[in-house]
Protein backbone atom coordinates (compact mmCIF):
# COMPACT_ATOMS: atom_id res chain seq x y z
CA UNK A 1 -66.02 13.14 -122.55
CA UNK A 2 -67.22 14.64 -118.97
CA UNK A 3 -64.61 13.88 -116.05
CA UNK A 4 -65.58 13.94 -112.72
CA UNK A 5 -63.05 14.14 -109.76
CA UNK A 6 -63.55 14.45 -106.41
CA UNK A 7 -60.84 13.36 -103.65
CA UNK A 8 -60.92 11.60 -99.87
CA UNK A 9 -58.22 11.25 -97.52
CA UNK A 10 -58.11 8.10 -95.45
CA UNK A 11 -54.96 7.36 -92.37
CA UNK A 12 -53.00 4.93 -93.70
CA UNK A 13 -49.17 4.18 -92.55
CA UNK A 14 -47.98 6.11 -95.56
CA UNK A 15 -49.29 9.24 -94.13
CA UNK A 16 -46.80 9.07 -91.51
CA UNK A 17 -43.78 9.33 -94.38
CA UNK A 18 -41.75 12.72 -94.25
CA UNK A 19 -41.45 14.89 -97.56
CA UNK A 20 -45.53 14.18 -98.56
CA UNK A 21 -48.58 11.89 -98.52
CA UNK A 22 -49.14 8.63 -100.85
CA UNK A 23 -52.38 8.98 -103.34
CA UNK A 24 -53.53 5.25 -104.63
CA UNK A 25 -55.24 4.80 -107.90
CA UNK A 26 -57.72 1.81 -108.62
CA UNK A 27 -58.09 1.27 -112.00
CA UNK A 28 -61.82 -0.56 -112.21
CA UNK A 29 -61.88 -0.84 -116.33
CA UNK A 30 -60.70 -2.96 -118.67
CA UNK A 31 -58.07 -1.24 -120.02
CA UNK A 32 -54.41 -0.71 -119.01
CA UNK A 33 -53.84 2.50 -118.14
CA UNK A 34 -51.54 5.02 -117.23
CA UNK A 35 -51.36 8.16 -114.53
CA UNK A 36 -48.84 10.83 -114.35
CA UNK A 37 -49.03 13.81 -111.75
CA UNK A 38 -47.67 16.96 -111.10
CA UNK A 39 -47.38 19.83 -108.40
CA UNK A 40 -46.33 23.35 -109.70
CA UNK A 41 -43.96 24.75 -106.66
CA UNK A 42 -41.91 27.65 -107.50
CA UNK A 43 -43.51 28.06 -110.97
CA UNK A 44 -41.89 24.94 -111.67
CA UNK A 45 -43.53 21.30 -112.57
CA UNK A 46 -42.33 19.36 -110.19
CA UNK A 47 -43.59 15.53 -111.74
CA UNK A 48 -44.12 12.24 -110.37
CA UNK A 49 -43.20 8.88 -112.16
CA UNK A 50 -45.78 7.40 -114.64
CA UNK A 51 -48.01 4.86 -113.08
CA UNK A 52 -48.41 1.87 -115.32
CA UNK A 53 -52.37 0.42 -113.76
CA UNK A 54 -53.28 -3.10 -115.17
CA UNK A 55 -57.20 -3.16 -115.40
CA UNK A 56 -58.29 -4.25 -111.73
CA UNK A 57 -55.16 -3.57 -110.20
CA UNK A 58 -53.92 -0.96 -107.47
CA UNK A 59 -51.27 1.88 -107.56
CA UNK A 60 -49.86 5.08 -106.29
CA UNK A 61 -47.14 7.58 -105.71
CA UNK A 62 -45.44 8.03 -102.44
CA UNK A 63 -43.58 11.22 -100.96
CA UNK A 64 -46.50 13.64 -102.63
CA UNK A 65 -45.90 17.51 -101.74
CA UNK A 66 -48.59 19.38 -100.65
CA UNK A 67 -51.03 21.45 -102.62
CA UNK A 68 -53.06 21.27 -106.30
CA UNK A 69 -51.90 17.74 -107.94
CA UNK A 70 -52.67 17.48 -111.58
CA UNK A 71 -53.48 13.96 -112.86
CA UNK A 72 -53.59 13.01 -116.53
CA UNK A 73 -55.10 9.54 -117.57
CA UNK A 74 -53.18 8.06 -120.69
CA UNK A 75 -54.16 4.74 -122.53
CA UNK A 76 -51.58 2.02 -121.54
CA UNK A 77 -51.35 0.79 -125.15
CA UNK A 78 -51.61 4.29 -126.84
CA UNK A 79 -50.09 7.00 -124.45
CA UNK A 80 -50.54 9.56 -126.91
CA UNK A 81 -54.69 8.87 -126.01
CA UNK A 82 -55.29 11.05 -123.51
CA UNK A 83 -58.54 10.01 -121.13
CA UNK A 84 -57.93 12.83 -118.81
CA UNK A 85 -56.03 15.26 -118.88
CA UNK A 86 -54.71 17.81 -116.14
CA UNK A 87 -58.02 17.49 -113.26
CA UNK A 88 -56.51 19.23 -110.34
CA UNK A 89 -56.74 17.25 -107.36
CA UNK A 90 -56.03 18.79 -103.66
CA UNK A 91 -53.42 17.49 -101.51
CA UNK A 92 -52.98 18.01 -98.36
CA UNK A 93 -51.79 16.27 -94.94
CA UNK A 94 -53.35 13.30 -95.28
CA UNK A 95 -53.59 10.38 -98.57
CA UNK A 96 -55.70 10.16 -100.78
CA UNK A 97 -57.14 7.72 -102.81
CA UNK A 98 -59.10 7.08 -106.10
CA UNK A 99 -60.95 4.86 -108.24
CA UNK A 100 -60.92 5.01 -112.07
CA UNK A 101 -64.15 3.96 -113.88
CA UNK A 102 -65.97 3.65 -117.21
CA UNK A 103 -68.72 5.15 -117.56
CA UNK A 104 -70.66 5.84 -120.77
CA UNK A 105 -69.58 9.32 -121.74
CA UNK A 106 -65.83 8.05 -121.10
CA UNK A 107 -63.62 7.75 -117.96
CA UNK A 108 -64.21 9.32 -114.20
CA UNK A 109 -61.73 9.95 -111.29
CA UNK A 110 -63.50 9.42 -108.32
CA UNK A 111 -63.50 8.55 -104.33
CA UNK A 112 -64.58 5.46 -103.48
């Protein structure tokens, strides 16, 4: 399975939120899926809640701290089937947002 990521920051009123950005998933396959993200600060994981995506649907964390965000992709009705799994994603000062896909070789995270 190849993943591709790449990342785009958009203003939205999110952005203006103290403690971090937002970063919006669109899940464009047929399958449920699920994301879960983490920032190492301190040498600690410091994780976000699991995002349930129905296929077709949007969703995303709030309150995201700076720096390297890891996303893993799970299968919604399997979560032990991992799609992808840790892609490091930069996070900065402004959101971000994303678009899930199928492609042949398997899933891609990608900017719109």
């Amino acid at each position: 399975m190849i993943c591709v990521a790449m990342a785009a920051s958009f203003p939205t009123a999110a952005r203006a939120q103290k403690g971090g950005v937002a970063v919006g998933f669109k899940n464009e396959t047929k399958l449920p899926l699920v994301v879960q993200g983490y920032t190492v600060i301190g040498k600690m994981k410091k994780a976000g809640m699991a995002i349930a995506i129905p296929p077709n649907k949007t969703l995303g964390e709030i309150n995201v701290p700076a720096g390297i965000r890891y996303y893993s992709v799970y299968d919604g009705n399997m979560p032990n089937k991992v799609y992808i799994s840790e892609l490091a994603v930069p996070v900065m000062n402004m959101d971000v947002y994303m678009i899930i896909r199928s492609t042949p070789k398997g899933l891609v995270l990608q900017t719109p």
